[in-house]
PDB file of N, CA and C in Angstrom:
ATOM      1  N   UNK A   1       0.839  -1.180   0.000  1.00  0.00           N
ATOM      2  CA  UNK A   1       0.000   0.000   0.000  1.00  0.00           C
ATOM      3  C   UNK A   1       0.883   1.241   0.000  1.00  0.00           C
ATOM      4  N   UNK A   2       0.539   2.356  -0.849  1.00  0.00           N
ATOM      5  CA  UNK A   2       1.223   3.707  -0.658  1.00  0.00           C
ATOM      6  C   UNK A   2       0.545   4.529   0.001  1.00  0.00           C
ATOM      7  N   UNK A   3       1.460   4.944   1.019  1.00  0.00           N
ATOM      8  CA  UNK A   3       1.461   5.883   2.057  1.00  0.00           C
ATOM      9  C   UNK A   3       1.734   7.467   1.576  1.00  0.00           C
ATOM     10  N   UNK A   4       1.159   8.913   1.852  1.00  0.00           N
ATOM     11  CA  UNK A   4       1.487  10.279   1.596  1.00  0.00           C
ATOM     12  C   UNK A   4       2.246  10.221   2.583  1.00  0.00           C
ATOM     13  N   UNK A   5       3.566  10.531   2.356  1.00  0.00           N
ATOM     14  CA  UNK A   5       4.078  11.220   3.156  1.00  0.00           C
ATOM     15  C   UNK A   5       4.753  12.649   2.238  1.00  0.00           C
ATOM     16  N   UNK A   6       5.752  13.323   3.481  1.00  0.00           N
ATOM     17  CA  UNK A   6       6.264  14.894   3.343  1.00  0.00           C
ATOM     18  C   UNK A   6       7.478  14.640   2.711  1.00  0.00           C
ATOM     19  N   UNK A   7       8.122  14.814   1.824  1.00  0.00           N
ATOM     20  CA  UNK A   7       9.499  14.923   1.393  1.00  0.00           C
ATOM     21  C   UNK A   7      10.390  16.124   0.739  1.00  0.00           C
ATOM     22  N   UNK A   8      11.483  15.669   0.747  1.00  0.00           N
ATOM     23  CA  UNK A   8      12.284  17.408   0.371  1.00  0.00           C
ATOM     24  C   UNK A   8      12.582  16.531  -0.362  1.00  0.00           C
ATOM     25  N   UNK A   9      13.364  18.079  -1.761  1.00  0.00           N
ATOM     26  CA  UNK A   9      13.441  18.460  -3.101  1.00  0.00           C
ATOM     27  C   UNK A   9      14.801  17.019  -2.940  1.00  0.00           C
ATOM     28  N   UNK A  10      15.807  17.093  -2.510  1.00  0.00           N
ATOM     29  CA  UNK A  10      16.677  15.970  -2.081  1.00  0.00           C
ATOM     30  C   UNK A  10      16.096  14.444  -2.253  1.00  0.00           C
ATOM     31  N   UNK A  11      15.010  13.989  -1.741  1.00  0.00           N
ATOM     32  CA  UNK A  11      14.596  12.775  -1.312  1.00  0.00           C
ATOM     33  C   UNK A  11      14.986  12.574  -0.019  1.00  0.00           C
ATOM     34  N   UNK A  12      15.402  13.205   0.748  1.00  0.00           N
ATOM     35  CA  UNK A  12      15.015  12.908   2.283  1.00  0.00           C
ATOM     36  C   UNK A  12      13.829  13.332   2.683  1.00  0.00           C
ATOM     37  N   UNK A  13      13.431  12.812   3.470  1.00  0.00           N
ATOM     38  CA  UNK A  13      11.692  12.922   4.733  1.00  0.00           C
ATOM     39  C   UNK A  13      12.571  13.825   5.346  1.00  0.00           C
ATOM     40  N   UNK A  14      11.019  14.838   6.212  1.00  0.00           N
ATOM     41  CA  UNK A  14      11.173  15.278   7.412  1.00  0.00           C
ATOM     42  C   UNK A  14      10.626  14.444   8.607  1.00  0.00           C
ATOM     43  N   UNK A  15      11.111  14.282   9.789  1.00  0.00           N
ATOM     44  CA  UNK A  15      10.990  13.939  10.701  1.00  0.00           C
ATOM     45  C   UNK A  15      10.229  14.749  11.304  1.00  0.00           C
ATOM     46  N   UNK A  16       8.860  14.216  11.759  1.00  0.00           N
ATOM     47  CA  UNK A  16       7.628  14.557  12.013  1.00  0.00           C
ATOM     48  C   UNK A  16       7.458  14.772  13.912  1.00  0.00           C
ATOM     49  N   UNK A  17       8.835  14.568  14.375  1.00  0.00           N
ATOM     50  CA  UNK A  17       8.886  15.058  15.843  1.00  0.00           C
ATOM     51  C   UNK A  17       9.681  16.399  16.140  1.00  0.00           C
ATOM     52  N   UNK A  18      11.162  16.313  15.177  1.00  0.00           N
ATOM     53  CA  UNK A  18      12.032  17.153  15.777  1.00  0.00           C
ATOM     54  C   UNK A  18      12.179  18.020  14.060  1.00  0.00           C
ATOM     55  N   UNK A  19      11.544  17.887  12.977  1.00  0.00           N
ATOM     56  CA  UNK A  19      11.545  18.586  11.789  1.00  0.00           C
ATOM     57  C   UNK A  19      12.634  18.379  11.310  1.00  0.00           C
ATOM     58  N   UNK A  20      13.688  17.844  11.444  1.00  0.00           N
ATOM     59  CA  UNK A  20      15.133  17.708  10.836  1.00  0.00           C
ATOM     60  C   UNK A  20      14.844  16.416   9.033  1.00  0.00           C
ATOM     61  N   UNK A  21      15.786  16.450   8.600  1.00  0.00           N
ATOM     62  CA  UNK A  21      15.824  15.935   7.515  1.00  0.00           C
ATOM     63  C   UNK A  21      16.450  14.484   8.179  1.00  0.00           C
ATOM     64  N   UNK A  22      15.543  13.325   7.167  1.00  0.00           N
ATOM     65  CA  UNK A  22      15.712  11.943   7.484  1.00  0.00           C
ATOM     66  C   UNK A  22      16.373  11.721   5.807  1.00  0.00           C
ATOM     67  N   UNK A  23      18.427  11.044   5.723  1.00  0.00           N
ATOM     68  CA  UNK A  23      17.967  10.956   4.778  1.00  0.00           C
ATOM     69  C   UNK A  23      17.662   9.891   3.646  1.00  0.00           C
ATOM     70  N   UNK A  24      17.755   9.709   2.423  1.00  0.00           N
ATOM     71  CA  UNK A  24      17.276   8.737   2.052  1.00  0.00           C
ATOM     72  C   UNK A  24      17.882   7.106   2.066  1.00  0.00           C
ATOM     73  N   UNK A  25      17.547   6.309   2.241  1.00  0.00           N
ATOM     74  CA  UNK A  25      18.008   4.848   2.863  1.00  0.00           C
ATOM     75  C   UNK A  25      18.249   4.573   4.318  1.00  0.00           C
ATOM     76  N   UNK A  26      17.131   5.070   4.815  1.00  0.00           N
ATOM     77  CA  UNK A  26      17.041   5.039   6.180  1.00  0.00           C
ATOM     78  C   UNK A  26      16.210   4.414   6.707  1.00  0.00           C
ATOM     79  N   UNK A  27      16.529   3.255   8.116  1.00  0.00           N
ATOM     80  CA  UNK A  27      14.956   2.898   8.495  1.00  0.00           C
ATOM     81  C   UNK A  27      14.894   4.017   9.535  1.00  0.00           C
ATOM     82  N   UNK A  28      13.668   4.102   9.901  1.00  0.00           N
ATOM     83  CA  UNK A  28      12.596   4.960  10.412  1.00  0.00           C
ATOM     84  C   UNK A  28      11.414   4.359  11.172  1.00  0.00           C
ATOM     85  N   UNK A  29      10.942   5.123  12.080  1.00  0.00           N
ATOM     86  CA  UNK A  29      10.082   4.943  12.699  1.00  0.00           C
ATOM     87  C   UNK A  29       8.441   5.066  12.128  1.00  0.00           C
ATOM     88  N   UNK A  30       7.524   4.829  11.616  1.00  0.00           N
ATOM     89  CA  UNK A  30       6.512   5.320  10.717  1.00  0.00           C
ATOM     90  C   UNK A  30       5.438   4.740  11.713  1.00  0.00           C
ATOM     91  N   UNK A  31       4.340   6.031  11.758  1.00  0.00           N
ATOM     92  CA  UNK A  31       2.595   6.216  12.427  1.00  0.00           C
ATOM     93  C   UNK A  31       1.884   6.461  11.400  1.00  0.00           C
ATOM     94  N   UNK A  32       1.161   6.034  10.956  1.00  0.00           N
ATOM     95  CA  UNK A  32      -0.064   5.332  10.039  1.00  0.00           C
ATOM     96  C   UNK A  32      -1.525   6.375  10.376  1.00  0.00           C
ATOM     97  N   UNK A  33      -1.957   6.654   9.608  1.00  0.00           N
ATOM     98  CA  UNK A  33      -3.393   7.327  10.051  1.00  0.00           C
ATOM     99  C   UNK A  33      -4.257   7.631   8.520  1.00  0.00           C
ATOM    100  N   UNK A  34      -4.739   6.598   8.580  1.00  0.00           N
ATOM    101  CA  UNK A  34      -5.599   5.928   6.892  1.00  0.00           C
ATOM    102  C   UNK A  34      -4.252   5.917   6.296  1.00  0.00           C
ATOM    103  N   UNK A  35      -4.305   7.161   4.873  1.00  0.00           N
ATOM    104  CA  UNK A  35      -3.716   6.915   4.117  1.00  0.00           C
ATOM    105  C   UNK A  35      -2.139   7.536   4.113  1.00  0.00           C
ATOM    106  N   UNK A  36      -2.095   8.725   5.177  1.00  0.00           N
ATOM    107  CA  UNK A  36      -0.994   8.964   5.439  1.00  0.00           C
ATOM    108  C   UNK A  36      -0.255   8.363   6.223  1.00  0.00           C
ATOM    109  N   UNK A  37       0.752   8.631   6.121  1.00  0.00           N
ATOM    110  CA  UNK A  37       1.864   8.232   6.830  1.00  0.00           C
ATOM    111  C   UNK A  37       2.885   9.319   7.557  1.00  0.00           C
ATOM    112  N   UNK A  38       3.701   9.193   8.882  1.00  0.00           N
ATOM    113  CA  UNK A  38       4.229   9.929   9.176  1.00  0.00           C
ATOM    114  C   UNK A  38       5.977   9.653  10.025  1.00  0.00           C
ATOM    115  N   UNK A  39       6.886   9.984   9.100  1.00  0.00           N
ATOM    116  CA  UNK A  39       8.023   9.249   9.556  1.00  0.00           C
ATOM    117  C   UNK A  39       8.778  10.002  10.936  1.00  0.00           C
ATOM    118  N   UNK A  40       9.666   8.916  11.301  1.00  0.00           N
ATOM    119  CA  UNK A  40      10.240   9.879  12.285  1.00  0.00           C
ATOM    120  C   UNK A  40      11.535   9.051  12.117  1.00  0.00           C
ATOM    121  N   UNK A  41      13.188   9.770  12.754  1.00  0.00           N
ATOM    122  CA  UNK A  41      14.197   9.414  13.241  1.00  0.00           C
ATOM    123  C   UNK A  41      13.779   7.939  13.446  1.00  0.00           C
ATOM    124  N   UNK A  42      14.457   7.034  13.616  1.00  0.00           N
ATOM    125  CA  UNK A  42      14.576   5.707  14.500  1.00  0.00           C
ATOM    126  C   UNK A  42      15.438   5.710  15.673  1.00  0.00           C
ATOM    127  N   UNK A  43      15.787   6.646  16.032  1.00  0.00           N
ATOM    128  CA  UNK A  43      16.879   7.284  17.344  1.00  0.00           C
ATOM    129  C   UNK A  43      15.636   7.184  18.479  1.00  0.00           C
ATOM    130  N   UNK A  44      16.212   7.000  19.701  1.00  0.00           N
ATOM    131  CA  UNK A  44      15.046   7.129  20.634  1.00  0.00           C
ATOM    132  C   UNK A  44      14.741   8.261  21.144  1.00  0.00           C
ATOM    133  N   UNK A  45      15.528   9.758  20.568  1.00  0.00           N
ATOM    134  CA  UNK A  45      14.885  10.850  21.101  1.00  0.00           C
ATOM    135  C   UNK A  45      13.969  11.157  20.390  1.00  0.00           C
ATOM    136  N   UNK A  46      13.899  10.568  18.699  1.00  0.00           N
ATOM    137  CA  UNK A  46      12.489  10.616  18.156  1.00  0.00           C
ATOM    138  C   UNK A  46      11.740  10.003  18.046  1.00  0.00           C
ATOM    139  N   UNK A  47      12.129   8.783  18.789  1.00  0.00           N
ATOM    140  CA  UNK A  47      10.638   7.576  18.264  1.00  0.00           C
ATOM    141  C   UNK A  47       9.213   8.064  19.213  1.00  0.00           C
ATOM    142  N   UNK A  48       8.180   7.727  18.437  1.00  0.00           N
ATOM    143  CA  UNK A  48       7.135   8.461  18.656  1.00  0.00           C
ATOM    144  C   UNK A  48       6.362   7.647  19.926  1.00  0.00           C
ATOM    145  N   UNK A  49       5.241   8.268  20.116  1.00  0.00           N
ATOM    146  CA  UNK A  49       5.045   7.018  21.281  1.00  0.00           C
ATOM    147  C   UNK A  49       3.729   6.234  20.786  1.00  0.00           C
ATOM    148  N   UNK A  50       2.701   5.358  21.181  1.00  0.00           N
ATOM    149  CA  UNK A  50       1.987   4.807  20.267  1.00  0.00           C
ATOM    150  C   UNK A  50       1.771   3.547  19.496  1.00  0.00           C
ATOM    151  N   UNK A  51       1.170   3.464  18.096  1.00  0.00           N
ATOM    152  CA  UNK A  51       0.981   2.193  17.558  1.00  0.00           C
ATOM    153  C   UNK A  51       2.396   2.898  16.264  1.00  0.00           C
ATOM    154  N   UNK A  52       3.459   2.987  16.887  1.00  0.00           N
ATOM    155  CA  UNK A  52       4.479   3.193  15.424  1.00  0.00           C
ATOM    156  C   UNK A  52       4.830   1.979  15.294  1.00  0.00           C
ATOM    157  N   UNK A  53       5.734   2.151  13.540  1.00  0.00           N
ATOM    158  CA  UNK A  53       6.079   0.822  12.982  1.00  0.00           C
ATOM    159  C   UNK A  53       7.401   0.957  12.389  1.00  0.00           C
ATOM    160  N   UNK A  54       8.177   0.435  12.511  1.00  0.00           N
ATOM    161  CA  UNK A  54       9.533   0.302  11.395  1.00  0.00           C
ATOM    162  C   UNK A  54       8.857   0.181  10.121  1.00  0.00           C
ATOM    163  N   UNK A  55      10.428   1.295   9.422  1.00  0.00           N
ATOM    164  CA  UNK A  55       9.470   1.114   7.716  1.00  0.00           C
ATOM    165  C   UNK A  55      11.405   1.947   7.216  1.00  0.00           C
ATOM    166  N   UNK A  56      11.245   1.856   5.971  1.00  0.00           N
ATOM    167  CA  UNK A  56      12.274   2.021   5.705  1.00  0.00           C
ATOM    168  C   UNK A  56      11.956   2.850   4.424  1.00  0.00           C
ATOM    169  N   UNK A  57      12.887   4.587   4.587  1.00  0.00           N
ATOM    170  CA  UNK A  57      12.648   5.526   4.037  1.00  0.00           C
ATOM    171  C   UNK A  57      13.315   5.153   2.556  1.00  0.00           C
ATOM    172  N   UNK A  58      13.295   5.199   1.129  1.00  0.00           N
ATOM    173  CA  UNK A  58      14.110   5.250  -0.261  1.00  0.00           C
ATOM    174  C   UNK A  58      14.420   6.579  -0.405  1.00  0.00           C
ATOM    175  N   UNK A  59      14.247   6.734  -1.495  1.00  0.00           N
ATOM    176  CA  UNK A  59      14.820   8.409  -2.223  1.00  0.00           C
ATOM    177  C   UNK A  59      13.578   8.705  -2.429  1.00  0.00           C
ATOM    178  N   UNK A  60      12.804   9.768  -1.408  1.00  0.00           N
ATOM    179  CA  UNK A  60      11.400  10.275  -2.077  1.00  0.00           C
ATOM    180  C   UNK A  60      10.465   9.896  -1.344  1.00  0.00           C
ATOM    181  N   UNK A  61      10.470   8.711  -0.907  1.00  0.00           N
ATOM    182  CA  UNK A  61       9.404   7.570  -0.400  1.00  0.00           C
ATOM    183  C   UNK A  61       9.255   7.098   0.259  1.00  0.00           C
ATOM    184  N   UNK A  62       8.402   6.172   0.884  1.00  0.00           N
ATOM    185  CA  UNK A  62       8.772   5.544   2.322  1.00  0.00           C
ATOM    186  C   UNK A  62       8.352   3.771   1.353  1.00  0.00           C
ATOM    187  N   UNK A  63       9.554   3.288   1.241  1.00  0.00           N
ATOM    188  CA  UNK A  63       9.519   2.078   0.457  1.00  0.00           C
ATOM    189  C   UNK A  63       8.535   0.639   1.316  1.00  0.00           C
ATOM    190  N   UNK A  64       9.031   0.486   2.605  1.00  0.00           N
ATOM    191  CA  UNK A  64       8.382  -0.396   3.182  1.00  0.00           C
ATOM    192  C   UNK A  64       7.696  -0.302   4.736  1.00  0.00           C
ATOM    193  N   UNK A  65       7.070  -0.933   5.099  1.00  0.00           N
ATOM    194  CA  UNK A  65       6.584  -0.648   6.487  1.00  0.00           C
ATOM    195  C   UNK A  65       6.330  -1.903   7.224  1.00  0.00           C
ATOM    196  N   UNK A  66       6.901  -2.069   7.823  1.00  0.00           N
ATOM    197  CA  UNK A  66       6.521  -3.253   8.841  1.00  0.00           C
ATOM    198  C   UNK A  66       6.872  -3.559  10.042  1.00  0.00           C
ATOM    199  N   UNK A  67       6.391  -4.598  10.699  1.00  0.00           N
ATOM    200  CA  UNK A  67       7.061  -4.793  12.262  1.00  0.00           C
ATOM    201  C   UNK A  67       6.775  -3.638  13.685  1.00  0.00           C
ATOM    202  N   UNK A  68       5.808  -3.697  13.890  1.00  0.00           N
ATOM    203  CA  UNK A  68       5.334  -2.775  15.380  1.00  0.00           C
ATOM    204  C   UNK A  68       5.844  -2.705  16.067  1.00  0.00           C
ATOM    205  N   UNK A  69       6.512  -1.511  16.883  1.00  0.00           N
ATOM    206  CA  UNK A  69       7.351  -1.159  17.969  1.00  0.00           C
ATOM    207  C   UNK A  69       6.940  -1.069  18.756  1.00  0.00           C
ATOM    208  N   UNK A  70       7.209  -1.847  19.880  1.00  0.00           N
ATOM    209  CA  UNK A  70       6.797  -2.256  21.554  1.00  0.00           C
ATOM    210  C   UNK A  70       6.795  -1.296  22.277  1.00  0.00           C
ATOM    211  N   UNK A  71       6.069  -0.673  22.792  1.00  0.00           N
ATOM    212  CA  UNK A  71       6.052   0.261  23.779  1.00  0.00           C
ATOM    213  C   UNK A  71       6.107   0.012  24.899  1.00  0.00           C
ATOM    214  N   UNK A  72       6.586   0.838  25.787  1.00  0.00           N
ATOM    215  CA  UNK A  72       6.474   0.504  27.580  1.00  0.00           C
ATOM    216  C   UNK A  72       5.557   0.986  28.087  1.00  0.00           C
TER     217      UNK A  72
END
């Protein structure tokens, strides 16, 4: 399924906690809400809190998404 997400002219994402540039070939943290999508760092000062998921950013895109991150 394709996800909207935010991207710069580059192909890096912005990181949807701290606004910094994610860049491309990165995994990432990704929160789901219908059809968007919203990436973050995979660092733990940005992982989000919630139903997020590992997903892994390409050039432009957010190529894959999977695997739910355990919360405390």
């Amino acid at each position: 399924m394709k996800y909207e997400t935010e991207s710069l002219p580059n192909g890096s994402a912005v990181c949807g906690n701290c606004g910094q540039p994610i860049p491309p070939n990165s995994q990432v943290a990704v929160v789901i809400s219908g059809r968007k999508a919203v990436v973050f760092h995979s660092e733990y000062h940005c992982s989000p809190a919630g139903n997020a998921r590992y997903g892994f950013w390409g050039k432009g895109k957010l190529e894959s998404v999977f695997g739910e991150i355990e919360q405390c």
